[in-house]
Protein backbone atom coordinates (compact mmCIF):
# COMPACT_ATOMS: atom_id res chain seq x y z
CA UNK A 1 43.09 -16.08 10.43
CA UNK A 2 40.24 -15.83 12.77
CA UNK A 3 38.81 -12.73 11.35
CA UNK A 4 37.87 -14.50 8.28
CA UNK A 5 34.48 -16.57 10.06
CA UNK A 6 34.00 -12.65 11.66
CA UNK A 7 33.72 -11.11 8.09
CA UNK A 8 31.31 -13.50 7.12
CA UNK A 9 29.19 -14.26 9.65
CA UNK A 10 28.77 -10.18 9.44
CA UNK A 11 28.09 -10.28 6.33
CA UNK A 12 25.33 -12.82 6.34
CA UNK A 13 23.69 -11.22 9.58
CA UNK A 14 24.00 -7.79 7.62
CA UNK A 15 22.76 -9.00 4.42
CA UNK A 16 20.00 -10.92 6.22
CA UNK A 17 18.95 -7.32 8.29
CA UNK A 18 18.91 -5.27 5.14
CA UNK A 19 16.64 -7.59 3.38
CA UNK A 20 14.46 -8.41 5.97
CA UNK A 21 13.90 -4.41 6.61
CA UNK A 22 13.55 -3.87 3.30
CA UNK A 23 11.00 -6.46 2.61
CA UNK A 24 8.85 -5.28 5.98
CA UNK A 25 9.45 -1.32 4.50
CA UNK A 26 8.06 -2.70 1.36
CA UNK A 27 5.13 -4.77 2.45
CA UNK A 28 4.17 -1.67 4.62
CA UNK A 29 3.99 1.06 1.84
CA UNK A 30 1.74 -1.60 -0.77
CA UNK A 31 -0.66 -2.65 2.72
CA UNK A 32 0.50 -6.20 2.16
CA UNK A 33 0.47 -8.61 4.82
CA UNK A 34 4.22 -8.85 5.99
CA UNK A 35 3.15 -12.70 7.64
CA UNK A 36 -0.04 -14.49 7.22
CA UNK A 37 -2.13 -15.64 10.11
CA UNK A 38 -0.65 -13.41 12.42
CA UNK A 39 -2.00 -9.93 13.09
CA UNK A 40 -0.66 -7.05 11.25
CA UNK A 41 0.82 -4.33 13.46
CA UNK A 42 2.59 -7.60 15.70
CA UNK A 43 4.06 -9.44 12.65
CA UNK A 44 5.27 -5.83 11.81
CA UNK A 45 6.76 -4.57 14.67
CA UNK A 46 8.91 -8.26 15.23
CA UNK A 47 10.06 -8.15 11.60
CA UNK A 48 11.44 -5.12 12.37
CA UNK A 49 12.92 -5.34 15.35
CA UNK A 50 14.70 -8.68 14.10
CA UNK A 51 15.84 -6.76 11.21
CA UNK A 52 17.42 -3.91 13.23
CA UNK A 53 18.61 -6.94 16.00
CA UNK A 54 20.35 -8.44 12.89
CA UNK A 55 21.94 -5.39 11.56
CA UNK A 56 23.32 -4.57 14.91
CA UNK A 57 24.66 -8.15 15.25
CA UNK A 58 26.22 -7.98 11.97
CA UNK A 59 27.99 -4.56 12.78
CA UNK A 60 29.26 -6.01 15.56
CA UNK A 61 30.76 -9.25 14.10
CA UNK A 62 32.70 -6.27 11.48
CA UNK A 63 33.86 -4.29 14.67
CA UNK A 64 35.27 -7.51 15.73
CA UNK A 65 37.64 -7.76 12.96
């Protein structure tokens, strides 16, 4: 019963980690700007770590289960 809120709340934070790496890996190979107004290398290096902080927490919420 409770590990049903665990499987998705892992989910969503692994789903959400994945994408969010994915679109900084892909903004990064075309030289796009991953956030506007903000400077490149700092918007970078915070969309990744939130994406691998993400991924970790939703690894986590699955090792609860």
């Amino acid at each position: 019963m409770e590990s049903g809120p665990a499987v998705l709340a892992g989910t969503t934070f692994a789903l959400f980690g994945a994408a969010l790496l994915l679109w900084t890996g892909a903004c990064v190979l075309n030289r796009a700007p991953v956030a506007y107004g903000v400077r490149p290398l700092l918007s970078t290096a915070l969309a990744t770590v939130f994406g691998v902080l993400f991924l970790v927490l939703g690894v986590w919420c699955f090792g609860r289960v």
